[in-house]
C-alpha atoms as a PDB file:
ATOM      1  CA  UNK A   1     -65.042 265.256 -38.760  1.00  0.00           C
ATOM      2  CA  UNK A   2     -61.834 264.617 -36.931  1.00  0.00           C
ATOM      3  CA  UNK A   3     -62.399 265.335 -32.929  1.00  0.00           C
ATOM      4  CA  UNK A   4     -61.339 264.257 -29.417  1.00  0.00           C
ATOM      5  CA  UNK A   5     -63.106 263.183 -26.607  1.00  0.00           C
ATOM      6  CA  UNK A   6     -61.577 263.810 -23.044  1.00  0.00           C
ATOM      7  CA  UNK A   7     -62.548 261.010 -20.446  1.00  0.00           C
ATOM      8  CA  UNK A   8     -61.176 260.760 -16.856  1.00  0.00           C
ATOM      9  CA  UNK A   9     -58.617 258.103 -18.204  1.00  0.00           C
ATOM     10  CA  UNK A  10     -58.224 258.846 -21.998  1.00  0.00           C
ATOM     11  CA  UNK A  11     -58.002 261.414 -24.303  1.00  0.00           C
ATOM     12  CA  UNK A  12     -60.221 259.556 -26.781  1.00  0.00           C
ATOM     13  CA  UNK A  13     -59.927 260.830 -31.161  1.00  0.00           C
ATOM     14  CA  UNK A  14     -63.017 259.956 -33.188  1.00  0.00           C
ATOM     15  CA  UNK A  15     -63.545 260.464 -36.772  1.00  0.00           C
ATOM     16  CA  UNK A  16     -67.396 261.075 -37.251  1.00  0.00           C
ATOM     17  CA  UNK A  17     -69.313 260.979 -40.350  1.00  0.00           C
ATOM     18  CA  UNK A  18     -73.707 261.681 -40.490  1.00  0.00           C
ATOM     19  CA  UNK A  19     -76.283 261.653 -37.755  1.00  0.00           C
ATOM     20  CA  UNK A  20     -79.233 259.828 -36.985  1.00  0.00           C
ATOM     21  CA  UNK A  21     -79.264 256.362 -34.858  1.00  0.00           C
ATOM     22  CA  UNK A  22     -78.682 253.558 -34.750  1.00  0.00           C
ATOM     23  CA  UNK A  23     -75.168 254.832 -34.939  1.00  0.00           C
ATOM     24  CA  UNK A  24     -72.159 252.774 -35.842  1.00  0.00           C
ATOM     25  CA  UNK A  25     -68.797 252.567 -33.634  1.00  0.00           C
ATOM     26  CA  UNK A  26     -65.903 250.982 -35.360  1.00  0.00           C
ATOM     27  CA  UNK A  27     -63.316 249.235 -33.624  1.00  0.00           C
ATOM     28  CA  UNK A  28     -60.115 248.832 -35.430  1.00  0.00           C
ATOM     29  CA  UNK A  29     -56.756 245.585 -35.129  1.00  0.00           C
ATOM     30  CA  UNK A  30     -54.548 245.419 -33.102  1.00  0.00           C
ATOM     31  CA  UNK A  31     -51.683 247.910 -35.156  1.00  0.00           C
ATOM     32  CA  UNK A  32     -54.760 249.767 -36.718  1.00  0.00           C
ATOM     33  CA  UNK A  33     -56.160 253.303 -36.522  1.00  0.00           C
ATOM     34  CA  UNK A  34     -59.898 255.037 -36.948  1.00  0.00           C
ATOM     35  CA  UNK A  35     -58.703 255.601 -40.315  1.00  0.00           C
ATOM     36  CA  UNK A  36     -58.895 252.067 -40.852  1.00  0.00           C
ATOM     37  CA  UNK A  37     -62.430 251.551 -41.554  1.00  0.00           C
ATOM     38  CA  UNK A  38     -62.453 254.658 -43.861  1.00  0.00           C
ATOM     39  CA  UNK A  39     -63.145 251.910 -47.032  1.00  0.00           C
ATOM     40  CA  UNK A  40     -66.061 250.914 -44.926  1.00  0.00           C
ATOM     41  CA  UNK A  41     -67.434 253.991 -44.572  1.00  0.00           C
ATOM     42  CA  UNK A  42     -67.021 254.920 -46.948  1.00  0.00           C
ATOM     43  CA  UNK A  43     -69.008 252.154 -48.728  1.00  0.00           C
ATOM     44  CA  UNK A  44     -71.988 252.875 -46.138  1.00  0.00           C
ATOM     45  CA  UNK A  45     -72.003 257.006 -47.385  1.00  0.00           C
ATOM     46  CA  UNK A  46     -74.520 259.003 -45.909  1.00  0.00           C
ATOM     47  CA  UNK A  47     -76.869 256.127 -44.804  1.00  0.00           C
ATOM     48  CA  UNK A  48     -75.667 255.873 -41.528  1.00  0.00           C
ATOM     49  CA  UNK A  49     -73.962 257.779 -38.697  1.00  0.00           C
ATOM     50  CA  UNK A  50     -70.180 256.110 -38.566  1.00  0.00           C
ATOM     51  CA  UNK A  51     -67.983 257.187 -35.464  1.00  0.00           C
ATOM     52  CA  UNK A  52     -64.644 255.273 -35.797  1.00  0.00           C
ATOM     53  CA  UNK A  53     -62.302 255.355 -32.870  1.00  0.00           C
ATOM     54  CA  UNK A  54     -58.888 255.345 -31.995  1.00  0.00           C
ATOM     55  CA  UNK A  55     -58.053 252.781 -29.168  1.00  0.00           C
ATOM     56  CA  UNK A  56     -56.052 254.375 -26.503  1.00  0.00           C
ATOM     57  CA  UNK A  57     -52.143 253.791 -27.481  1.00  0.00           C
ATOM     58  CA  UNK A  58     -52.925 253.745 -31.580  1.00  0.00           C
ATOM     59  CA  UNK A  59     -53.389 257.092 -33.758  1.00  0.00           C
ATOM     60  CA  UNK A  60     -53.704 259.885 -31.600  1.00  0.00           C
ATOM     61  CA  UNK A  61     -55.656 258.421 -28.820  1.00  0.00           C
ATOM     62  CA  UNK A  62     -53.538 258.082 -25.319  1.00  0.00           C
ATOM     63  CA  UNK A  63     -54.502 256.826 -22.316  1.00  0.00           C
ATOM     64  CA  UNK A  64     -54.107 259.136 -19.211  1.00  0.00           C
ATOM     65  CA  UNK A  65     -54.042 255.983 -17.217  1.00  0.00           C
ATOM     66  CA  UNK A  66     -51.252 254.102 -18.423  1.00  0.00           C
ATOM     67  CA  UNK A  67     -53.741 251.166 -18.806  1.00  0.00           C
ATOM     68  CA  UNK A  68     -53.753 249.392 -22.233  1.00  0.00           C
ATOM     69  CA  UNK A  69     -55.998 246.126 -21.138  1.00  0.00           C
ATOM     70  CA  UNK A  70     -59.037 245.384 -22.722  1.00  0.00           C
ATOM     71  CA  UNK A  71     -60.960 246.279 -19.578  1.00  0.00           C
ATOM     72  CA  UNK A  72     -59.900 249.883 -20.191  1.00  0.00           C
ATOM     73  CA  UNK A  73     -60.659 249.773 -23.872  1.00  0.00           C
ATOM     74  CA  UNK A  74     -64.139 248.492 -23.140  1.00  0.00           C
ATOM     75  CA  UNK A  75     -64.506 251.341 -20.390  1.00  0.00           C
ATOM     76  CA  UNK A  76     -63.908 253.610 -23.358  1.00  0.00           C
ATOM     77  CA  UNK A  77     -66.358 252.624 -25.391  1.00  0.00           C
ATOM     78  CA  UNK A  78     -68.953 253.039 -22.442  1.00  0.00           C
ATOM     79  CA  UNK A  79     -67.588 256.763 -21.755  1.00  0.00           C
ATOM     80  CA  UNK A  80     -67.713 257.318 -25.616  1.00  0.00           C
ATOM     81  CA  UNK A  81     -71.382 256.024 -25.606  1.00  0.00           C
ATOM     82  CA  UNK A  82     -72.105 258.648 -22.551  1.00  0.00           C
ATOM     83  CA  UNK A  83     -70.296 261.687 -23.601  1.00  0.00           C
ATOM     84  CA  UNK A  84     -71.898 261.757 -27.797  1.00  0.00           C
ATOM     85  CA  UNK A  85     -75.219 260.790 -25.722  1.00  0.00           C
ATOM     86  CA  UNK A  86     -75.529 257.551 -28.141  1.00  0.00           C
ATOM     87  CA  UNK A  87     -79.091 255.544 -26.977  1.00  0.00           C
ATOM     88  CA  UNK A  88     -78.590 253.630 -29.933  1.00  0.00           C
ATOM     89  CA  UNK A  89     -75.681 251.828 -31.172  1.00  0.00           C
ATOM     90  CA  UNK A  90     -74.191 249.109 -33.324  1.00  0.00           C
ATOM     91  CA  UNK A  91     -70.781 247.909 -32.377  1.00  0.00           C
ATOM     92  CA  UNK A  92     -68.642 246.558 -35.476  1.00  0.00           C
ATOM     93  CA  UNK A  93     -64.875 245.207 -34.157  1.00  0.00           C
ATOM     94  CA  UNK A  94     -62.372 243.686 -36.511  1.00  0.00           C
ATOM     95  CA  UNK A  95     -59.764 241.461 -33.951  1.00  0.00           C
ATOM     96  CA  UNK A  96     -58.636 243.181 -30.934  1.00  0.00           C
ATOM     97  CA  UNK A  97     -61.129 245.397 -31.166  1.00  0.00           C
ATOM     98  CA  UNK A  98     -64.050 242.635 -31.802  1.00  0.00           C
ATOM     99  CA  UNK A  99     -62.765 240.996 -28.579  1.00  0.00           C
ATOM    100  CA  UNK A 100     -63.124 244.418 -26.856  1.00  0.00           C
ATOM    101  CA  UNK A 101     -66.844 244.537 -28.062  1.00  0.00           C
ATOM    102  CA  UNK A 102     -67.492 240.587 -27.152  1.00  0.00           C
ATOM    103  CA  UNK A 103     -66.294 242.231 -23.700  1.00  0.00           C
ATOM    104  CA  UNK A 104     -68.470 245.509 -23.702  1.00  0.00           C
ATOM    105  CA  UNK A 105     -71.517 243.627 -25.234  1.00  0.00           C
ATOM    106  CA  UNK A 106     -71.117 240.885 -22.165  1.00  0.00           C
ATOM    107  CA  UNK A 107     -71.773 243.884 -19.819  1.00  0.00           C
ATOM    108  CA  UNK A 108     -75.038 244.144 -21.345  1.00  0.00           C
ATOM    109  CA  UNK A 109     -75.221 248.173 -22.274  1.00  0.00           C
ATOM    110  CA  UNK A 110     -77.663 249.910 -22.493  1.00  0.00           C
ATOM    111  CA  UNK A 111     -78.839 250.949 -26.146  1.00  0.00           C
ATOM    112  CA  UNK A 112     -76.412 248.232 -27.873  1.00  0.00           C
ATOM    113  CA  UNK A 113     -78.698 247.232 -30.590  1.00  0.00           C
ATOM    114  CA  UNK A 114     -76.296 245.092 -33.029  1.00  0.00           C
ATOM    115  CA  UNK A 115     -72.368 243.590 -33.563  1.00  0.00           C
ATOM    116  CA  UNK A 116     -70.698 243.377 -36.396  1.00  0.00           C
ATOM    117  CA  UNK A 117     -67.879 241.171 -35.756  1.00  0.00           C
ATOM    118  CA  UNK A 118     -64.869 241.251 -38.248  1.00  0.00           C
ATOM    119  CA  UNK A 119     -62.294 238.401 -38.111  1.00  0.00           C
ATOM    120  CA  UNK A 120     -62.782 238.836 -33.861  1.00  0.00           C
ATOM    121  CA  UNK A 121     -60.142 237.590 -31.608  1.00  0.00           C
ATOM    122  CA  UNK A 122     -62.413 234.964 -29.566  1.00  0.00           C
ATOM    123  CA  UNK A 123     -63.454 234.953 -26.209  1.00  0.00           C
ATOM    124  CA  UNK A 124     -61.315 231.662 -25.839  1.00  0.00           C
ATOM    125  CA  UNK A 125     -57.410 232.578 -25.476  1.00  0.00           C
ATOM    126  CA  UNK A 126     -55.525 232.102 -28.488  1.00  0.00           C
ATOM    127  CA  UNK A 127     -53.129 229.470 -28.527  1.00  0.00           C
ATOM    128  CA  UNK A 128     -50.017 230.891 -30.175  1.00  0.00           C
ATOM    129  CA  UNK A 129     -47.146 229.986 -28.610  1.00  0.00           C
ATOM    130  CA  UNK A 130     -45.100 232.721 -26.554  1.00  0.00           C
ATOM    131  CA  UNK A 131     -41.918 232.549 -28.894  1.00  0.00           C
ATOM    132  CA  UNK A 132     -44.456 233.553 -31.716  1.00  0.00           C
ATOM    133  CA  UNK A 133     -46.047 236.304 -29.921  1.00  0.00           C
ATOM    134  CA  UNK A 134     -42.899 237.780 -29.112  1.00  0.00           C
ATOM    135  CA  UNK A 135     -41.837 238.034 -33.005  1.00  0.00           C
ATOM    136  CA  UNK A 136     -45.708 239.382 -33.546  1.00  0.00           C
ATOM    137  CA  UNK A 137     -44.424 242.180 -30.965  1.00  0.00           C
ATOM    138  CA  UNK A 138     -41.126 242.526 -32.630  1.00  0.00           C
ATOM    139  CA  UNK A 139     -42.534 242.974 -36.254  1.00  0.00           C
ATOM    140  CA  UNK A 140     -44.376 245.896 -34.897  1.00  0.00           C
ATOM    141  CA  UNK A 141     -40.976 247.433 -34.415  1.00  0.00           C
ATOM    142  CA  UNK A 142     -39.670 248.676 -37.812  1.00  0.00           C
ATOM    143  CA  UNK A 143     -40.795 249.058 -41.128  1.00  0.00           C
ATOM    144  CA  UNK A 144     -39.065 246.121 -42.541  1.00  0.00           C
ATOM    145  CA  UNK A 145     -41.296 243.845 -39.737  1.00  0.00           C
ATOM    146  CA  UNK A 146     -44.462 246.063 -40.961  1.00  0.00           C
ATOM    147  CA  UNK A 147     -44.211 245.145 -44.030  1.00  0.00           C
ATOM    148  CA  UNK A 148     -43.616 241.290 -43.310  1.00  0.00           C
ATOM    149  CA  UNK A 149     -46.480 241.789 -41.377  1.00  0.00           C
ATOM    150  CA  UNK A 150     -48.513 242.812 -43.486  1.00  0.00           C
ATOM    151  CA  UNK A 151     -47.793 239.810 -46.216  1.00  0.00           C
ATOM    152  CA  UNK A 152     -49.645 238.154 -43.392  1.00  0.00           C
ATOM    153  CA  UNK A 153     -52.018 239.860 -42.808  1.00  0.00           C
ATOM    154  CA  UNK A 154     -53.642 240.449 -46.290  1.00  0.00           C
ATOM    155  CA  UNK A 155     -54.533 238.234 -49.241  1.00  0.00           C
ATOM    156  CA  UNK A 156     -54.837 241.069 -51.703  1.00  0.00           C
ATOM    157  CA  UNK A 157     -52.609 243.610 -53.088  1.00  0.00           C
ATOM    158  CA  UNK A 158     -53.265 247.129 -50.724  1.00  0.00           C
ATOM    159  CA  UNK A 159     -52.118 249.797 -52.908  1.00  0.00           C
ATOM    160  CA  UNK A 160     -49.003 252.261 -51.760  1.00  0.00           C
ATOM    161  CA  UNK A 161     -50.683 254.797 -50.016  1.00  0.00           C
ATOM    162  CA  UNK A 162     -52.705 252.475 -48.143  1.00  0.00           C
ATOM    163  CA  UNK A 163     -49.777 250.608 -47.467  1.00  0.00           C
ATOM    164  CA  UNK A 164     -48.235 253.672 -46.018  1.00  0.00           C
ATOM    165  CA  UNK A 165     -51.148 254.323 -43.893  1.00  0.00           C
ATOM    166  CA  UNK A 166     -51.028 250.818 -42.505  1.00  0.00           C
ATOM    167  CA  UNK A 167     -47.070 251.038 -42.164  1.00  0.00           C
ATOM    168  CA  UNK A 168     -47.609 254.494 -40.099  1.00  0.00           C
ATOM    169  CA  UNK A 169     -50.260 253.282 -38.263  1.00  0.00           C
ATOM    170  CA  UNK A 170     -48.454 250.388 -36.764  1.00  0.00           C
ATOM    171  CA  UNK A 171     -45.405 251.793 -36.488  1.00  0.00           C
ATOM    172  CA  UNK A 172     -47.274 255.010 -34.346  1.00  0.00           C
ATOM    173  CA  UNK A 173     -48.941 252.501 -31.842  1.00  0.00           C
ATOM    174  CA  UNK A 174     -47.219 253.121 -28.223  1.00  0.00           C
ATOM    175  CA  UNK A 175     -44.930 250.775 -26.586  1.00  0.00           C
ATOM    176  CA  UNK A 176     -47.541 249.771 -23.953  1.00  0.00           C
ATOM    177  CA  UNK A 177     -50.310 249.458 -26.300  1.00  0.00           C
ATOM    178  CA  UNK A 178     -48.188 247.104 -28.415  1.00  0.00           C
ATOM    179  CA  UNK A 179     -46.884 244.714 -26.117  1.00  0.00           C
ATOM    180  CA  UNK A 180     -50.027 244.467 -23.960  1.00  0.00           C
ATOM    181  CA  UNK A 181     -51.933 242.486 -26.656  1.00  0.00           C
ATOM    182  CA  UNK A 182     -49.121 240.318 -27.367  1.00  0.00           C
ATOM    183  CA  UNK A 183     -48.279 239.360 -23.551  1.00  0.00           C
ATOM    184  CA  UNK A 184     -52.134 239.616 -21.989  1.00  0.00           C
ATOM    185  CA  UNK A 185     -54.561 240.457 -24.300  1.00  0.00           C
ATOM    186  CA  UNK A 186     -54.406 237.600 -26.759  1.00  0.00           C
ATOM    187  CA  UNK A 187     -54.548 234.602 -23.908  1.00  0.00           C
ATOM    188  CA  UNK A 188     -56.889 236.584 -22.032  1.00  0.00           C
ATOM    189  CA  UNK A 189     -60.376 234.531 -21.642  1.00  0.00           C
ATOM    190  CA  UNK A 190     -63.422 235.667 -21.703  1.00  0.00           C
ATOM    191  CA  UNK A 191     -65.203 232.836 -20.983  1.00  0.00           C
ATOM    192  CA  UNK A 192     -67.085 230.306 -23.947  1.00  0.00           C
ATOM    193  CA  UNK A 193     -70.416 231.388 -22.685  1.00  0.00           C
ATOM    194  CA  UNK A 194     -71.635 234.143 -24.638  1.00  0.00           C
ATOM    195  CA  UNK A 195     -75.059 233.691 -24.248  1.00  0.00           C
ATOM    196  CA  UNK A 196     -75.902 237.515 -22.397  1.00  0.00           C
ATOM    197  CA  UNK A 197     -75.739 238.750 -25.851  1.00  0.00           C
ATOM    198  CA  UNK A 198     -79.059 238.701 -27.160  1.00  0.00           C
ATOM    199  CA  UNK A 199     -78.620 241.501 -29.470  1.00  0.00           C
ATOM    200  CA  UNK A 200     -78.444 241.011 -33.786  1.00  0.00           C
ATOM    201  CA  UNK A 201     -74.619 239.470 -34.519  1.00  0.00           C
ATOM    202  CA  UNK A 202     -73.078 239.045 -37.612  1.00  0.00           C
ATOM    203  CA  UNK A 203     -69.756 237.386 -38.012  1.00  0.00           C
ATOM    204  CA  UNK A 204     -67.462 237.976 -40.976  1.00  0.00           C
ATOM    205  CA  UNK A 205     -64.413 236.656 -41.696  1.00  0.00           C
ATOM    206  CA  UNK A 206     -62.385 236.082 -44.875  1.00  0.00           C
ATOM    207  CA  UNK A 207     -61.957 232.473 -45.942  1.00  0.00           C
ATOM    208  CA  UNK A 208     -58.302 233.417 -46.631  1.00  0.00           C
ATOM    209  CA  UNK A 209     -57.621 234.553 -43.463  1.00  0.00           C
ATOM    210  CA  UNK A 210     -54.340 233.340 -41.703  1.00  0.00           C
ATOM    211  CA  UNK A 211     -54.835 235.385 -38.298  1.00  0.00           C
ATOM    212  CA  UNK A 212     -58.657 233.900 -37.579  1.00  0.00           C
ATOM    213  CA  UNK A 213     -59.517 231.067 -39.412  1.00  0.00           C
ATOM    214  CA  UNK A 214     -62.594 230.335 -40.250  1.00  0.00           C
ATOM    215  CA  UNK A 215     -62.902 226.509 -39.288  1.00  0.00           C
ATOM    216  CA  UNK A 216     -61.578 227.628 -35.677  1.00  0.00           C
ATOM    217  CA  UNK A 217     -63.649 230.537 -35.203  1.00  0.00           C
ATOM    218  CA  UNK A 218     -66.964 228.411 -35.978  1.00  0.00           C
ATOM    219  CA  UNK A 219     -66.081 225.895 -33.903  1.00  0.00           C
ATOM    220  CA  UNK A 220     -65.569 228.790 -30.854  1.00  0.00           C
ATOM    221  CA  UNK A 221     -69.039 230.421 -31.927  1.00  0.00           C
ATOM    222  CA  UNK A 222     -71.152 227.865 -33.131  1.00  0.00           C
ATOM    223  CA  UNK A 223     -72.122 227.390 -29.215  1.00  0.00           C
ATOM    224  CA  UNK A 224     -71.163 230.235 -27.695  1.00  0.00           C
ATOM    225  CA  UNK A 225     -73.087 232.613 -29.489  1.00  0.00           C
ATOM    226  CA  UNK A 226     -75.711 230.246 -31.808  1.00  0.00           C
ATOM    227  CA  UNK A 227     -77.824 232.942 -32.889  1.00  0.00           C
ATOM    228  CA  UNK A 228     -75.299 234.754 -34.573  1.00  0.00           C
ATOM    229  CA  UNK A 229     -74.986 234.598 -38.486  1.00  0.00           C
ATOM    230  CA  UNK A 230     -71.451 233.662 -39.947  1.00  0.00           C
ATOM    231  CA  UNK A 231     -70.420 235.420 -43.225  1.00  0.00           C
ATOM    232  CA  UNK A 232     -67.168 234.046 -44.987  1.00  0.00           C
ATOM    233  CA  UNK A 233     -65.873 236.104 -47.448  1.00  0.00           C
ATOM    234  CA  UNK A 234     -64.021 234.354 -50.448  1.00  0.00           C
ATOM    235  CA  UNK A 235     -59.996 235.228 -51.366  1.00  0.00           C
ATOM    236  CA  UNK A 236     -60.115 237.872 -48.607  1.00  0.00           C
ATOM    237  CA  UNK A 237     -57.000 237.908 -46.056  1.00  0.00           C
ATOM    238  CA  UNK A 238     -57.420 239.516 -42.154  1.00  0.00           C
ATOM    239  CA  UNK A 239     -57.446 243.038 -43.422  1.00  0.00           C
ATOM    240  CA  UNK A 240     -60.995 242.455 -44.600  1.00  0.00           C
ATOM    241  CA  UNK A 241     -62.427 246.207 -43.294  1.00  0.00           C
ATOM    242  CA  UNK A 242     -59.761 247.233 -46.563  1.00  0.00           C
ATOM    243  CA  UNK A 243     -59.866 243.948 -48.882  1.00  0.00           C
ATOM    244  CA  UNK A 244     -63.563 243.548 -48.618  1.00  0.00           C
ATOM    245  CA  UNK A 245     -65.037 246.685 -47.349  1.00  0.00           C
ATOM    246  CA  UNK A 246     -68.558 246.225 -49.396  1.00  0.00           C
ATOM    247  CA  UNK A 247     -68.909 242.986 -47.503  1.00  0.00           C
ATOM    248  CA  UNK A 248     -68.328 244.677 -44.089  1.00  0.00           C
ATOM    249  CA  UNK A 249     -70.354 247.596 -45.100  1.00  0.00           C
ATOM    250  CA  UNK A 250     -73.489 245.155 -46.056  1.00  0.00           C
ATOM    251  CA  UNK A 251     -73.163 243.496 -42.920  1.00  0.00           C
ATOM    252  CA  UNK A 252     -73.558 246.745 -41.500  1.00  0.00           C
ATOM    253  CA  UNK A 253     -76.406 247.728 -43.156  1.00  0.00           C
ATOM    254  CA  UNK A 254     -78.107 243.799 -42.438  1.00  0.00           C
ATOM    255  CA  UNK A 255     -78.022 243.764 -38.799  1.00  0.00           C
ATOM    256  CA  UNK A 256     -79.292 247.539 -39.124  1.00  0.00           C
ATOM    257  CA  UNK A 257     -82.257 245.652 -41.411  1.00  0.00           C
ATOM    258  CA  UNK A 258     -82.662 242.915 -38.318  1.00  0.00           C
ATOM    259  CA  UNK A 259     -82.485 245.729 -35.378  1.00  0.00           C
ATOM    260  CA  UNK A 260     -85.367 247.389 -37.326  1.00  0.00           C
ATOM    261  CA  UNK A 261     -87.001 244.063 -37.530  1.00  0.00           C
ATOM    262  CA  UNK A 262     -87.268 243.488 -34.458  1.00  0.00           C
ATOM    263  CA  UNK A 263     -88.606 246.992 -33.402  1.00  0.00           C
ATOM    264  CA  UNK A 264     -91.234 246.287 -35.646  1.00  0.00           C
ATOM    265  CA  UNK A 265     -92.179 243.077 -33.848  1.00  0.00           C
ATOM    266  CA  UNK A 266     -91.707 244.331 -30.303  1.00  0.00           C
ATOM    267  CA  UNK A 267     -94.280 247.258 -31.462  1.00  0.00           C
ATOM    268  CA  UNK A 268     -96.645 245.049 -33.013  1.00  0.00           C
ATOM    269  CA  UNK A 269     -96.955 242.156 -30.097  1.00  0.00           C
ATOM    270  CA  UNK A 270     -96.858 245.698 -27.836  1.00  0.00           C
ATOM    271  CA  UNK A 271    -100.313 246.423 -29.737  1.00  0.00           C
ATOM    272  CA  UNK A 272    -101.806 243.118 -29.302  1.00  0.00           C
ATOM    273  CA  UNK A 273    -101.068 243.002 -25.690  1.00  0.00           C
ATOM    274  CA  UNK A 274    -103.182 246.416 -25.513  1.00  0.00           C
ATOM    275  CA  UNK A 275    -106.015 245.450 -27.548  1.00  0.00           C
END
């Protein structure tokens, strides 16, 4: 189901697929839309309830604001959370919007439960130089740059219509939305301590990947966030969400299998403290 939320900064679409919590909210690239992740949950069916969203200044989502930073992307995920009345959530993020969830998850919300990162921007700024990020921003201008961009991007062949999709999407992206990542968003730091997230993390990212590699990315998160699990998936480019989306839907469905876990646990040592 294809609906908007209205915020007091954003006039937030969500696609929304099932009931039932732990729910999962999708996070899509930087040039991506909701529709994104549709492989993904596709893949996941009726087992879970999926809300993908757009990210103010891609799809149809715009930001009343004017703000495009990741500070206002994170606040929409927490007025997202409070207007479906989520108390139980899984975040999964591919790039941009896995460095918006590193952000909301370091805020320590209430009812998180899991992250699912995807090929996540890291909390570290990324060093790629400001000549490059400039062309990045350029690419995003015309179909001609879309389409080099996306030989970059993926490893696999996409077939034409989701090429298309993927063309439309990035071409549909505002001009603030855009060049905010490029100029701020990229080099922005989070900090290498990571440690406030205590919740189930899974980390996947495809060993073909030319965006986030996967030598970098555990060297970033092998201390900052040790208890989280990282998943490389072979001949799979940055677009894994549409290259590999049985992958990302398992990973999914394991940290759901390690939130449950957990419960279990918490109830049981619950017990034996009252006996």
């Amino acid at each position: 189901m294809s609906r908007f939320i209205e915020t007091k900064t954003a006039r937030l679409h969500i696609l929304e697929l099932g009931v039932g919590e732990p729910a999962f909210l999708f996070l899509h690239y930087w040039g991506g839309s909701a529709r994104t992740w549709h492989r993904v949950i596709h893949e996941l069916g009726d087992k879970v309830h999926a809300i993908a969203l757009d990210q103010r200044g891609w799809g149809s989502s715009v930001a009343l604001d004017g703000r495009h930073d990741l500070g206002a992307m994170a606040d929409d995920v927490e007025d997202l959370v409070a207007s479906l009345g989520l108390q139980r959530y899984v975040l999964v993020g591919h790039s941009m919007g896995g460095k918006v969830a590193q952000l909301f998850a370091l805020r320590r919300p209430r009812g998180l439960a899991g992250l699912v990162l995807v090929a996540p921007a890291p909390p570290t700024p990324m060093q790629v130089p400001a000549e490059m990020r400039a062309a990045m921003l350029e690419s995003y201008q015309t179909r001609q740059g879309a389409l080099e961009a996306l030989k970059v991007l993926t490893n696999q062949p996409i077939d034409e219509q989701e090429r298309e999709a993927l063309i439309a999407d990035t071409l549909g992206g505002t001009s603030a939305a855009k060049r905010y990542w490029t100029e701020h968003g990229m080099t922005t730091e989070l900090g290498t301590d990571l440690l406030p997230i205590t919740v189930p993390t899974i980390i996947v990212v495809g060993d073909e990947d030319r965006v986030e590699r996967v030598d970098a990315l555990r060297r970033i998160y092998t201390p900052a966030l040790p208890h989280a699990e990282l998943r490389v998936v072979n001949g799979v480019g940055h677009l894994s969400p549409l290259e590999a989306p049985g992958d990302i839907a398992r990973a999914c469905m394991d940290v759901l299998s390690r939130i449950r876990l957990r419960s279990e646990n918490a109830h049981r040592s619950n017990d034996r403290a009252g006996a």
